[in-house]
C-alpha atoms as a PDB file:
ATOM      1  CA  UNK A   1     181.071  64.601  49.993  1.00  0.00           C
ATOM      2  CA  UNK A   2     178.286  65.062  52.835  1.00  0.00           C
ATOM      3  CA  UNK A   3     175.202  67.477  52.703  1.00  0.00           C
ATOM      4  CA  UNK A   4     174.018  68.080  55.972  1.00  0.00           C
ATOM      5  CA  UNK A   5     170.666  69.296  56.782  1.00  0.00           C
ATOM      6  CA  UNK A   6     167.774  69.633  58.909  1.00  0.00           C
ATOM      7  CA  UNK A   7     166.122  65.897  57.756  1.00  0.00           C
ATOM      8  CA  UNK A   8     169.012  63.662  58.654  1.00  0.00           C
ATOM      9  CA  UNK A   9     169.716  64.824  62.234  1.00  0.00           C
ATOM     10  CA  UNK A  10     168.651  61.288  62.909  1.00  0.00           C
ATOM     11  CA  UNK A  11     171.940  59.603  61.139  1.00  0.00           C
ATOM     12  CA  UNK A  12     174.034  58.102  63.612  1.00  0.00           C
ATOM     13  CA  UNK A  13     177.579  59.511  63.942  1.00  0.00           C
ATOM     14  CA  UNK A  14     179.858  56.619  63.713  1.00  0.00           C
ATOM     15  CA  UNK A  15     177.959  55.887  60.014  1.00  0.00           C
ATOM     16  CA  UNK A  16     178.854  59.602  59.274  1.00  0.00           C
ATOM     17  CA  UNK A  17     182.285  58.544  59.986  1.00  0.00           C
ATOM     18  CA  UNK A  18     182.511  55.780  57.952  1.00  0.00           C
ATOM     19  CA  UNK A  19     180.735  58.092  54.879  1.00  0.00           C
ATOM     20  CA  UNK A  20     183.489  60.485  55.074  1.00  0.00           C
ATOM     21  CA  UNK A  21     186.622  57.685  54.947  1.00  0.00           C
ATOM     22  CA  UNK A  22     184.642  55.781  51.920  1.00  0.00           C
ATOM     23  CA  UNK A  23     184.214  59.510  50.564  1.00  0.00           C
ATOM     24  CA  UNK A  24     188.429  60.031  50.806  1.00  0.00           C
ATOM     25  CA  UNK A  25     188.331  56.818  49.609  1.00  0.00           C
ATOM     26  CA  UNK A  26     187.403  57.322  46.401  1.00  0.00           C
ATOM     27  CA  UNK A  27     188.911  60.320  45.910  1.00  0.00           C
ATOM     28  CA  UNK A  28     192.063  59.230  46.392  1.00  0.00           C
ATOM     29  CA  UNK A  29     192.636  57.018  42.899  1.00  0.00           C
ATOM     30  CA  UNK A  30     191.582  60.301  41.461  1.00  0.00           C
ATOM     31  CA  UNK A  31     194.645  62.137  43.566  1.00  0.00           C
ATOM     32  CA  UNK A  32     196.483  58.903  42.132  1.00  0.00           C
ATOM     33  CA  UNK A  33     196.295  59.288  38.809  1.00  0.00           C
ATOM     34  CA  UNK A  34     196.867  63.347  39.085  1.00  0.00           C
ATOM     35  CA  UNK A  35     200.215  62.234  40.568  1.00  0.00           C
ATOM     36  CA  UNK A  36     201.045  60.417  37.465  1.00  0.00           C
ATOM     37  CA  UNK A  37     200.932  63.842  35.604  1.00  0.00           C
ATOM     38  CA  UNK A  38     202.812  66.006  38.719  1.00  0.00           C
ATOM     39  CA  UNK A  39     205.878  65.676  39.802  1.00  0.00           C
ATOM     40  CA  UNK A  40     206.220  63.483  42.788  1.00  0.00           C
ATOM     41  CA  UNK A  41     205.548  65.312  46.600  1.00  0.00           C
ATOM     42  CA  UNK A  42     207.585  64.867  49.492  1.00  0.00           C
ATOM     43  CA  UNK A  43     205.774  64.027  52.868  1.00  0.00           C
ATOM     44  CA  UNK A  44     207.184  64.572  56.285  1.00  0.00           C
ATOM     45  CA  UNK A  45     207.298  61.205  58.454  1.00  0.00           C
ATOM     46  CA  UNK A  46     205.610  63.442  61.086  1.00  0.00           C
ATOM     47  CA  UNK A  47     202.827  63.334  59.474  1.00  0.00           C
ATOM     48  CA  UNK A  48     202.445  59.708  59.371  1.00  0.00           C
ATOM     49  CA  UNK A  49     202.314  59.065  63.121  1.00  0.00           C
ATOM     50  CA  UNK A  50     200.273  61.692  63.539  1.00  0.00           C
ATOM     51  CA  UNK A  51     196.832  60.461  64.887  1.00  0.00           C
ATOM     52  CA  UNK A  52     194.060  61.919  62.438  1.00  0.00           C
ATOM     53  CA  UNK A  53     190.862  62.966  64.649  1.00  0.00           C
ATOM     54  CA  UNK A  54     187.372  62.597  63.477  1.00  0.00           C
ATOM     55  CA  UNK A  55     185.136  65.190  64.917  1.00  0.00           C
ATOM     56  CA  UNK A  56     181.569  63.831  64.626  1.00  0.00           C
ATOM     57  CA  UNK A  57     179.951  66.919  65.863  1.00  0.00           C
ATOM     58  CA  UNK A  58     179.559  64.897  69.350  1.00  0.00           C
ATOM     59  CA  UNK A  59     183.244  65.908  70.366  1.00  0.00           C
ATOM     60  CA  UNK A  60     184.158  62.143  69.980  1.00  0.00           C
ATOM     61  CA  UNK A  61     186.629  59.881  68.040  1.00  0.00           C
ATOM     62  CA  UNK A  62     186.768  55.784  67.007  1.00  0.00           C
ATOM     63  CA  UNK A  63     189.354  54.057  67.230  1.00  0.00           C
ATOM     64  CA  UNK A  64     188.509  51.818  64.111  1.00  0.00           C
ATOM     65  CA  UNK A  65     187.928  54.782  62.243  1.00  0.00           C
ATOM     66  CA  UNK A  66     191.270  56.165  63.040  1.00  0.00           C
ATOM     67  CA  UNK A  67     192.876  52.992  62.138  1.00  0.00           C
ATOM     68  CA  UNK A  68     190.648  52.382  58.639  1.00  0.00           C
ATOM     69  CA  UNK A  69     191.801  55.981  57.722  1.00  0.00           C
ATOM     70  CA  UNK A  70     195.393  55.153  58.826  1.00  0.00           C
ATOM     71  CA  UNK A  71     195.230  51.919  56.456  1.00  0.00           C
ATOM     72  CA  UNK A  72     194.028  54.867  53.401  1.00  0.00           C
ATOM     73  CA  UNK A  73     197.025  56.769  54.133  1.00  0.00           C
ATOM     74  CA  UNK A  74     199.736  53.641  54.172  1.00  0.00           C
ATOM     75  CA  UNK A  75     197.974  52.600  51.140  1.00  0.00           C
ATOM     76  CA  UNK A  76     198.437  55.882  49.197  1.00  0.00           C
ATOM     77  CA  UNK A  77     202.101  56.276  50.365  1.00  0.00           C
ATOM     78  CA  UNK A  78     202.509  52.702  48.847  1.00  0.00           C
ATOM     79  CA  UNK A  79     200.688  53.609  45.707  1.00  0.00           C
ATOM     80  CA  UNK A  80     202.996  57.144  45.156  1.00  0.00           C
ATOM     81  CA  UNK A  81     206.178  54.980  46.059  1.00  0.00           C
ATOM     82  CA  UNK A  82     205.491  52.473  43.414  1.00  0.00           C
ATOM     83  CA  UNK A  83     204.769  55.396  41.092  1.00  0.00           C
ATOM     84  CA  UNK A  84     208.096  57.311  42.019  1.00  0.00           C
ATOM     85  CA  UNK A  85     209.565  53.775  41.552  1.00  0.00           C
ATOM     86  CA  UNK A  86     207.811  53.510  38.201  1.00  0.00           C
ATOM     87  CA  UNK A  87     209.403  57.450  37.532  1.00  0.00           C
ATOM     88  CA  UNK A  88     212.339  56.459  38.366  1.00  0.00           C
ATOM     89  CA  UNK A  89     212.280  52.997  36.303  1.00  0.00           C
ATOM     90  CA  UNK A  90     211.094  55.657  33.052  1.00  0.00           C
ATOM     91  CA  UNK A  91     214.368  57.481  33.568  1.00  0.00           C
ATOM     92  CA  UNK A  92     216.674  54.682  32.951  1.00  0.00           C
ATOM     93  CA  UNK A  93     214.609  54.318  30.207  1.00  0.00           C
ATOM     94  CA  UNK A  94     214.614  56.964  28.699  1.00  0.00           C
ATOM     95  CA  UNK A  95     218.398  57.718  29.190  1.00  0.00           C
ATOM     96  CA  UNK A  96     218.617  53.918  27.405  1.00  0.00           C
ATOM     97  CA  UNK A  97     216.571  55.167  24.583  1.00  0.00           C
ATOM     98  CA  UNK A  98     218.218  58.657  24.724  1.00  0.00           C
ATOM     99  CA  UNK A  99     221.231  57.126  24.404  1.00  0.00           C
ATOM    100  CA  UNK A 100     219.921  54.590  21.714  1.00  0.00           C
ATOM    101  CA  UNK A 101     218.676  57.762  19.612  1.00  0.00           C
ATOM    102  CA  UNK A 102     222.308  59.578  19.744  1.00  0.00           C
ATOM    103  CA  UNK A 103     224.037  56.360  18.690  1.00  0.00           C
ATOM    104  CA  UNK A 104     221.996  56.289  15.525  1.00  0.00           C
ATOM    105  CA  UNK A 105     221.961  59.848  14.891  1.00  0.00           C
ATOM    106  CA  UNK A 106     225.891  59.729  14.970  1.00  0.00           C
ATOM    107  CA  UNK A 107     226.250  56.733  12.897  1.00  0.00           C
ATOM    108  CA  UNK A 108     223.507  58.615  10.744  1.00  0.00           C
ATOM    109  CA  UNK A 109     225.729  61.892  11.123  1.00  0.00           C
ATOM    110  CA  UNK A 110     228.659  59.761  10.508  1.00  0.00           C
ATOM    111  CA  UNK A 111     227.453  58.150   7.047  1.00  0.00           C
ATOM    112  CA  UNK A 112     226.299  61.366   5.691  1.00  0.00           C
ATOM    113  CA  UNK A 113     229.660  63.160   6.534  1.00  0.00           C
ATOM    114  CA  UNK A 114     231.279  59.581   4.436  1.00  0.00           C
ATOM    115  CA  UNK A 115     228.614  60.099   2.051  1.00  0.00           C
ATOM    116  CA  UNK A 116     229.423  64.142   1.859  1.00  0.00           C
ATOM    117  CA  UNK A 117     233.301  63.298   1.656  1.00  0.00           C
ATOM    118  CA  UNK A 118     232.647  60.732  -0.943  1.00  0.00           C
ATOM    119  CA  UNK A 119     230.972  63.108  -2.852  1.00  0.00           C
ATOM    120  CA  UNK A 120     233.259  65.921  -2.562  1.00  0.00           C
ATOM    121  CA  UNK A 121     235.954  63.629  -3.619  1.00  0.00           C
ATOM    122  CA  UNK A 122     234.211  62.690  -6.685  1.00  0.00           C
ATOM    123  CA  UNK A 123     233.441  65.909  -7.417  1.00  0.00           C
ATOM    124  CA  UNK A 124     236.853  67.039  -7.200  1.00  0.00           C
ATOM    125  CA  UNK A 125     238.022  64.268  -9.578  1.00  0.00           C
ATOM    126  CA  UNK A 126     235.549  65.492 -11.899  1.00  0.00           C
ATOM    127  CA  UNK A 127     236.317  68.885 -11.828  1.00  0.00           C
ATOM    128  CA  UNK A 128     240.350  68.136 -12.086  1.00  0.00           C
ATOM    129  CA  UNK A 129     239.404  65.532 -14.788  1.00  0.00           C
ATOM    130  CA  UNK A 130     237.550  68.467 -16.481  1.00  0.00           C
ATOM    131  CA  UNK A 131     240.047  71.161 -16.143  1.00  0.00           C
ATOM    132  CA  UNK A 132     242.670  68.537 -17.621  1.00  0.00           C
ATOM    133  CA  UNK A 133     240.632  68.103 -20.133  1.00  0.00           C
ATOM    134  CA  UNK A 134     240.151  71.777 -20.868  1.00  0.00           C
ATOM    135  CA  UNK A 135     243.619  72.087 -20.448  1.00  0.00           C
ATOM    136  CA  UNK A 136     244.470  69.686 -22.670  1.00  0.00           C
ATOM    137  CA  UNK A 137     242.215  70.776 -25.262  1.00  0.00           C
ATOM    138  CA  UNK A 138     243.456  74.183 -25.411  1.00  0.00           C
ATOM    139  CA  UNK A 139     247.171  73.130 -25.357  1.00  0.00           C
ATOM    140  CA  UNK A 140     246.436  71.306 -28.738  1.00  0.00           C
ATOM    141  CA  UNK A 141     244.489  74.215 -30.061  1.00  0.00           C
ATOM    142  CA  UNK A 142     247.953  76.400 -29.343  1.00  0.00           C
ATOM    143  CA  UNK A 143     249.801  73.991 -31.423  1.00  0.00           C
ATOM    144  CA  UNK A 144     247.111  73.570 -34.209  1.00  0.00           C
ATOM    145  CA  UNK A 145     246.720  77.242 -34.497  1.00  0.00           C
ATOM    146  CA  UNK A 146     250.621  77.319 -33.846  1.00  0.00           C
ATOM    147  CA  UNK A 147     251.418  75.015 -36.488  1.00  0.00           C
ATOM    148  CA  UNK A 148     248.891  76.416 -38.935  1.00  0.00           C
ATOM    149  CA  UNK A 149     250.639  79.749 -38.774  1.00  0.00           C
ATOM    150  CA  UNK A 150     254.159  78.372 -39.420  1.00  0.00           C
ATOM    151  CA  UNK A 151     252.961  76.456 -42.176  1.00  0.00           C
ATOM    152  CA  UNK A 152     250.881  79.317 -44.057  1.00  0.00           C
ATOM    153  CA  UNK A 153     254.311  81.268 -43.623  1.00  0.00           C
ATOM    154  CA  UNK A 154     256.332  78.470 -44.876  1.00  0.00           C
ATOM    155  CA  UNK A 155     254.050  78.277 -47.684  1.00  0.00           C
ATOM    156  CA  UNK A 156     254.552  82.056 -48.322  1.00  0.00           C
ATOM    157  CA  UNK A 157     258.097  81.505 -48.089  1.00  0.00           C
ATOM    158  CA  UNK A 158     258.134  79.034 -50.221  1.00  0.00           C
ATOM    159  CA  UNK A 159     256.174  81.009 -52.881  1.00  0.00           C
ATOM    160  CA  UNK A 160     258.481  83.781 -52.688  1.00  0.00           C
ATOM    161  CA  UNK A 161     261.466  81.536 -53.221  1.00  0.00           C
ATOM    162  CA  UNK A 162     260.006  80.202 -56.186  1.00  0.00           C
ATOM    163  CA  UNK A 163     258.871  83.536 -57.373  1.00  0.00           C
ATOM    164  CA  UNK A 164     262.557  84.533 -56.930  1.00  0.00           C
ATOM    165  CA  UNK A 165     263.742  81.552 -58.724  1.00  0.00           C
ATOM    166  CA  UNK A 166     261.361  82.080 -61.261  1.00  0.00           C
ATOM    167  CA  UNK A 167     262.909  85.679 -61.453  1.00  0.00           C
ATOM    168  CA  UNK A 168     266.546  84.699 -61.644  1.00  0.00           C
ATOM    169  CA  UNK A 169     265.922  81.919 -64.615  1.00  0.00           C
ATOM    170  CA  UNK A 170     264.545  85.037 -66.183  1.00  0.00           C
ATOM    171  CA  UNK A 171     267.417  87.392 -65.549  1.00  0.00           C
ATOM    172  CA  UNK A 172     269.690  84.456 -66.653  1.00  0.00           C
ATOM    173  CA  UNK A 173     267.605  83.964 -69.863  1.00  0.00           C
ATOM    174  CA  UNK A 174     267.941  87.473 -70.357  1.00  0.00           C
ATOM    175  CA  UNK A 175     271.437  87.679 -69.612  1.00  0.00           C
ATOM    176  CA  UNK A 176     272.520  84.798 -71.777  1.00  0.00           C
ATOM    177  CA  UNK A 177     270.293  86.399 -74.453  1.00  0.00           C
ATOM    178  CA  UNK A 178     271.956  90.115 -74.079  1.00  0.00           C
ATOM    179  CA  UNK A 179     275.623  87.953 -74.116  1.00  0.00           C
ATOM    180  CA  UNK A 180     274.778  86.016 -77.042  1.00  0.00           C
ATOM    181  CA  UNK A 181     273.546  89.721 -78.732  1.00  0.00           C
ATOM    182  CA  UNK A 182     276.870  91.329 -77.479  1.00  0.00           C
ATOM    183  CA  UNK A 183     278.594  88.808 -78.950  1.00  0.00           C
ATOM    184  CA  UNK A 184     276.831  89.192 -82.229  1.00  0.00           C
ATOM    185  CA  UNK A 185     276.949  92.832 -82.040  1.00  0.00           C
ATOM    186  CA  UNK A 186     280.867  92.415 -81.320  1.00  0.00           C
ATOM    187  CA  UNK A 187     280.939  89.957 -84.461  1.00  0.00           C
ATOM    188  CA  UNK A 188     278.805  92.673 -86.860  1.00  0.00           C
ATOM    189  CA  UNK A 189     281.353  95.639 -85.215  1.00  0.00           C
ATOM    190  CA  UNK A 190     284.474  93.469 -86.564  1.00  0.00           C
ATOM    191  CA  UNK A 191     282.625  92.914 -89.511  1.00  0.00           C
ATOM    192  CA  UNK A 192     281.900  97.035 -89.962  1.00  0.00           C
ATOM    193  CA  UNK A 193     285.363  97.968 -89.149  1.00  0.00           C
ATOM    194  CA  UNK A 194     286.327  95.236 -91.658  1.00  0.00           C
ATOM    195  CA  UNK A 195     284.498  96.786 -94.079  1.00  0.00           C
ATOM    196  CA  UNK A 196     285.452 100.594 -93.029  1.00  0.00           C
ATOM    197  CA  UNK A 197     288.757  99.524 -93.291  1.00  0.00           C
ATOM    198  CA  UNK A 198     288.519  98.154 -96.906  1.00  0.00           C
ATOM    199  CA  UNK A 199     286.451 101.475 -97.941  1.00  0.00           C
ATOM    200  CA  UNK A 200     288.629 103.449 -96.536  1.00  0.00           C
ATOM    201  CA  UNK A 201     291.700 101.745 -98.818  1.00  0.00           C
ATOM    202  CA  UNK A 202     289.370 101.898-101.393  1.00  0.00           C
ATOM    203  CA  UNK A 203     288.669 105.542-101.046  1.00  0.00           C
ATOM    204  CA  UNK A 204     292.083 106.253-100.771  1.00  0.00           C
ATOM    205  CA  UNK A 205     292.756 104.175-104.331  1.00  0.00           C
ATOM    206  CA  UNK A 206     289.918 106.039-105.952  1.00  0.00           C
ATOM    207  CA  UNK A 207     291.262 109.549-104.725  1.00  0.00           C
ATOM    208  CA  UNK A 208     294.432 108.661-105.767  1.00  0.00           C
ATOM    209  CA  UNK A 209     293.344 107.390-108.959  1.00  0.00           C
ATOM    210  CA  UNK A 210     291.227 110.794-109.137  1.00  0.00           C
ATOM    211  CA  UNK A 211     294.566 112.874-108.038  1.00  0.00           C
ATOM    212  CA  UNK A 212     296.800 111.525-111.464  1.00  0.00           C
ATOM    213  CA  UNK A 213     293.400 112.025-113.541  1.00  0.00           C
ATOM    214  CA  UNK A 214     293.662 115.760-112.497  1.00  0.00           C
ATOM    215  CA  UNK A 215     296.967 116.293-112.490  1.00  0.00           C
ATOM    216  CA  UNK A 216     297.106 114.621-116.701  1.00  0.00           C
ATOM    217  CA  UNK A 217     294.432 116.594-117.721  1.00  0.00           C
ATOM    218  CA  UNK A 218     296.141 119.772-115.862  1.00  0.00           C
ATOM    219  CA  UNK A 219     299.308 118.829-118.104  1.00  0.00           C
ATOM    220  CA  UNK A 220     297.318 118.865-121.499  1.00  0.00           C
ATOM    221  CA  UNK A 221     295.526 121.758-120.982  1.00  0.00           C
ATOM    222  CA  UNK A 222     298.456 123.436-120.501  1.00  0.00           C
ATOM    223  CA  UNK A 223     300.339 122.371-123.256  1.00  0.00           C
ATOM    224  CA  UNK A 224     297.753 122.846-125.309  1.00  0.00           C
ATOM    225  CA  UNK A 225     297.854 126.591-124.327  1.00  0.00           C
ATOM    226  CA  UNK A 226     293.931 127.213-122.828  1.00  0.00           C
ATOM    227  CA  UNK A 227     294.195 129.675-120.608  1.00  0.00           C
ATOM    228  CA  UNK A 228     293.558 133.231-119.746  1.00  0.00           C
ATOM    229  CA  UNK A 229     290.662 133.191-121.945  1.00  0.00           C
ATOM    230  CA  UNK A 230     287.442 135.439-120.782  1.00  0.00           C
ATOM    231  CA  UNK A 231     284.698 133.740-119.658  1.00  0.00           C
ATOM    232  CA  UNK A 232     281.330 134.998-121.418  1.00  0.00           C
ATOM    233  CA  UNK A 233     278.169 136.100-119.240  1.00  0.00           C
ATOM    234  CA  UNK A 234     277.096 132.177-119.359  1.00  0.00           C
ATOM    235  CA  UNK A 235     280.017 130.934-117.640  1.00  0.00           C
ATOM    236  CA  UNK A 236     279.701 133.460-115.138  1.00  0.00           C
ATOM    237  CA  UNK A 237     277.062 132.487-113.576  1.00  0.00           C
ATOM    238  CA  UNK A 238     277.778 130.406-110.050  1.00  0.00           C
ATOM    239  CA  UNK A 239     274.716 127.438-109.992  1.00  0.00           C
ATOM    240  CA  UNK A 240     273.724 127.355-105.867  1.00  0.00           C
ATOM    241  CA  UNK A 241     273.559 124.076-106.216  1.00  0.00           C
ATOM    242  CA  UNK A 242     276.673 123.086-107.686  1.00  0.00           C
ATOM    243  CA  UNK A 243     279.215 121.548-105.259  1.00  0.00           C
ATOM    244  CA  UNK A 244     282.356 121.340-106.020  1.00  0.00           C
ATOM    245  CA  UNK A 245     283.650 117.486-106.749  1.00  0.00           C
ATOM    246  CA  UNK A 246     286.321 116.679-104.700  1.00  0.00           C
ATOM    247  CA  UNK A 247     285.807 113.031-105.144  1.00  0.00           C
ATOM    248  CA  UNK A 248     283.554 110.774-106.670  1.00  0.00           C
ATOM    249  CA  UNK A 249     279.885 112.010-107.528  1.00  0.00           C
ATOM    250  CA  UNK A 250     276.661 110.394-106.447  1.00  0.00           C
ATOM    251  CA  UNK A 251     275.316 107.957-108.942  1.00  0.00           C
ATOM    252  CA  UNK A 252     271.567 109.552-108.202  1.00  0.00           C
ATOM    253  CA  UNK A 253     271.587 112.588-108.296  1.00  0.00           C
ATOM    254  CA  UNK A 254     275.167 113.157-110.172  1.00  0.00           C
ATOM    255  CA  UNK A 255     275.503 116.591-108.397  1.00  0.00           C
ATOM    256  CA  UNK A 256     276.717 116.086-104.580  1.00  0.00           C
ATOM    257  CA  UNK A 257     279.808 113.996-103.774  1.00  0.00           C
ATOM    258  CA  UNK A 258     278.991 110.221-103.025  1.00  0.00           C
ATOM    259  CA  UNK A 259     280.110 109.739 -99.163  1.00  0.00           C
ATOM    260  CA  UNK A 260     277.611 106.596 -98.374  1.00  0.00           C
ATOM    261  CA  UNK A 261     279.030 102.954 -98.780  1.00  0.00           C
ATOM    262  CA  UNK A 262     276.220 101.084 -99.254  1.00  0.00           C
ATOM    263  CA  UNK A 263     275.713  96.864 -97.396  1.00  0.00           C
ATOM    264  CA  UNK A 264     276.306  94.357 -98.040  1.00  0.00           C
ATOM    265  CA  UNK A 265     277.795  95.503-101.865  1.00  0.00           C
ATOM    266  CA  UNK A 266     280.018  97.705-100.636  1.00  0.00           C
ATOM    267  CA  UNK A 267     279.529 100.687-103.594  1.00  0.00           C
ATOM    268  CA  UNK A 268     280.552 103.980-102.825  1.00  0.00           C
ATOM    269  CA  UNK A 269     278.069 105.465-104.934  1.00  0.00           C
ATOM    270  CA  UNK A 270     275.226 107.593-102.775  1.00  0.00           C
ATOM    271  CA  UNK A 271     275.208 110.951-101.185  1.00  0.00           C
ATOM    272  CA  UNK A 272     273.963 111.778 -97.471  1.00  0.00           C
ATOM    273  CA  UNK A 273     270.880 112.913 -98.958  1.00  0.00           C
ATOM    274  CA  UNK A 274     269.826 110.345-101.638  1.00  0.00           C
ATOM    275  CA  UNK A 275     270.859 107.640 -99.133  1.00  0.00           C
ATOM    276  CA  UNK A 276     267.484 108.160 -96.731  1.00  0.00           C
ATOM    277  CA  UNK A 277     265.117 107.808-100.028  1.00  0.00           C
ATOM    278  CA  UNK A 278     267.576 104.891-101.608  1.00  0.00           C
ATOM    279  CA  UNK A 279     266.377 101.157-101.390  1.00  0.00           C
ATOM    280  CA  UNK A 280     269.083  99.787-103.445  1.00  0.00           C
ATOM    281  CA  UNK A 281     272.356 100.098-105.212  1.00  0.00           C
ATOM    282  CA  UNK A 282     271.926 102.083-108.202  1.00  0.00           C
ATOM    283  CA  UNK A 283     275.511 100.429-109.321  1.00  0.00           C
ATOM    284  CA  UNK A 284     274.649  96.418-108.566  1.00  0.00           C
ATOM    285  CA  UNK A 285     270.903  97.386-107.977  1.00  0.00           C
ATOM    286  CA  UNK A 286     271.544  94.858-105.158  1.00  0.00           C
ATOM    287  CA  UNK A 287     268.528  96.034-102.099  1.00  0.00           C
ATOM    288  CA  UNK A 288     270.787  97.532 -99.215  1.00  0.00           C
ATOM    289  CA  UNK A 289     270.405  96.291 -95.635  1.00  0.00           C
ATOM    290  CA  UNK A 290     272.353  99.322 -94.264  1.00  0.00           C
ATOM    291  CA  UNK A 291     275.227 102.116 -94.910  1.00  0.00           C
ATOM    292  CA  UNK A 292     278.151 103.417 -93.601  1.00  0.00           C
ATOM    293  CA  UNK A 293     278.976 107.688 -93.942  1.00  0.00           C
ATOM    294  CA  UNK A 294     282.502 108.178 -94.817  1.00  0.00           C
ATOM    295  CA  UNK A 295     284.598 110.991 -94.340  1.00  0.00           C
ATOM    296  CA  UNK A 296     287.311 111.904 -96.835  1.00  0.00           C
ATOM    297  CA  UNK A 297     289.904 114.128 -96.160  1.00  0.00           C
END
């Protein structure tokens, strides 16, 4: 850059000249290195053969100037060739290490998807492992509980059928106890109507016996010739009491007639009402076990 004033009118031009190309000289590695951060420019080839003119204030222009400043310009459209070469070098590259980068990150997306598959496969075996498990586990807790409940009722069962066995030994006990009683009852009924039966020809012996004893002394009274007397007042008199004998009397008490055989002596000898207070014969004094009423007709 030039500052022009009133104190160097002396400067000769042609040194002014060469100021201003060393001036765009070293600006232009500054415009160098700003290419490196813009995007590469185009420039029209017109512009190239176009003479640059250096006014010096004098209205006139070098030659060597013109060709020094020519040199500048080839050398900065060498300098932004090589750096679009360089750009264009980086995008190779790049693409190279693009390309590089997606490789990896697909074999990197391509373990972790074997990775994730492995894992989901495991996990699924685990979880089908488990629910077999479960599965298995509560199948056998069905059966235990299962099995518990059919034996607890089989036990139950089984209690009840001994309970009923138990039960029927007893009724059989019983029963055989009742038959043997039935049968001894059926041998002391035989026995009784053995003995009835021997009373009752007894009875019949005695009342005929009675019958002839009547029927004598009948005969002698009348042949001795008592009768139609008058009784007195004493013989009048009709005892309550008195029942008339129409068999034999009761060895107690001497006034009722004796209807009771008495076991096992076999002694007509007791009235109905002497035999509830009587313990033994009053005959045999033998001590009774039971009596039989008779009836005589």
């Amino acid at each position: 850059m030039l500052f022009n004033n009133g104190t160097n009118n002396n400067i000769n031009p042609r040194k002014r000249a060469r100021e201003v190309t060393a001036g765009a000289a070293i600006t232009t590695p500054m415009n160098s290195y700003s290419l490196q951060m813009q995007p590469p420019q185009l420039i029209e080839l017109s512009q190239l053969h176009q003479p640059n003119v250096v006014s010096t204030g004098l209205r006139l222009s070098f030659g060597g100037d013109q060709q020094q400043y020519q040199n500048q310009n080839l050398q900065n459209q060498q300098q932004q060739h090589q750096h679009q070469q360089r750009q264009q070098n980086l995008v190779p590259s790049s693409t190279l290490f693009l390309s590089v980068v997606s490789d990896e990150l697909a074999t990197q997306i391509k373990r972790q998807r074997e990775e994730l598959d492995q894992f989901l496969q495991a996990q699924g075996k685990e979880l089908r492992r488990t629910l077999a498990e479960k599965r298995n586990r509560h199948y056998h807790a069905l059966l235990a509980a299962a099995e518990e409940s059919v034996a607890r009722r089989l036990r139950e069962k089984e209690a009840e059928v001994e309970k009923a066995k138990r039960r029927n030994a007893e009724l059989e006990a019983r029963a055989a106890q009742l038959s043997v009683e039935v049968q001894v009852w059926q041998a002391k009924a035989r026995a009784q109507e053995a003995t009835a039966t021997s009373l009752q020809a007894q009875l019949q012996q005695a009342m005929i016996g009675c019958g002839a004893a009547a029927v004598t002394q009948d005969s002698r009274r009348g042949e001795e010739g008592i009768e139609g007397q008058a009784e007195d007042a004493e013989s009048a008199y009709v005892d309550p009491e008195r029942m008339v004998s129409s068999g034999p009397s009761c060895k107690a008490c001497r006034t009722r007639v004796a209807s009771v055989v008495l076991l096992p002596c076999r002694h007509l000898c007791l009235c109905t009402e002497c035999d509830r207070v009587a313990q033994a014969c009053p005959l045999c004094l033998a001590v009774r076990n039971s009596s039989v009423e008779v009836f005589l007709s």
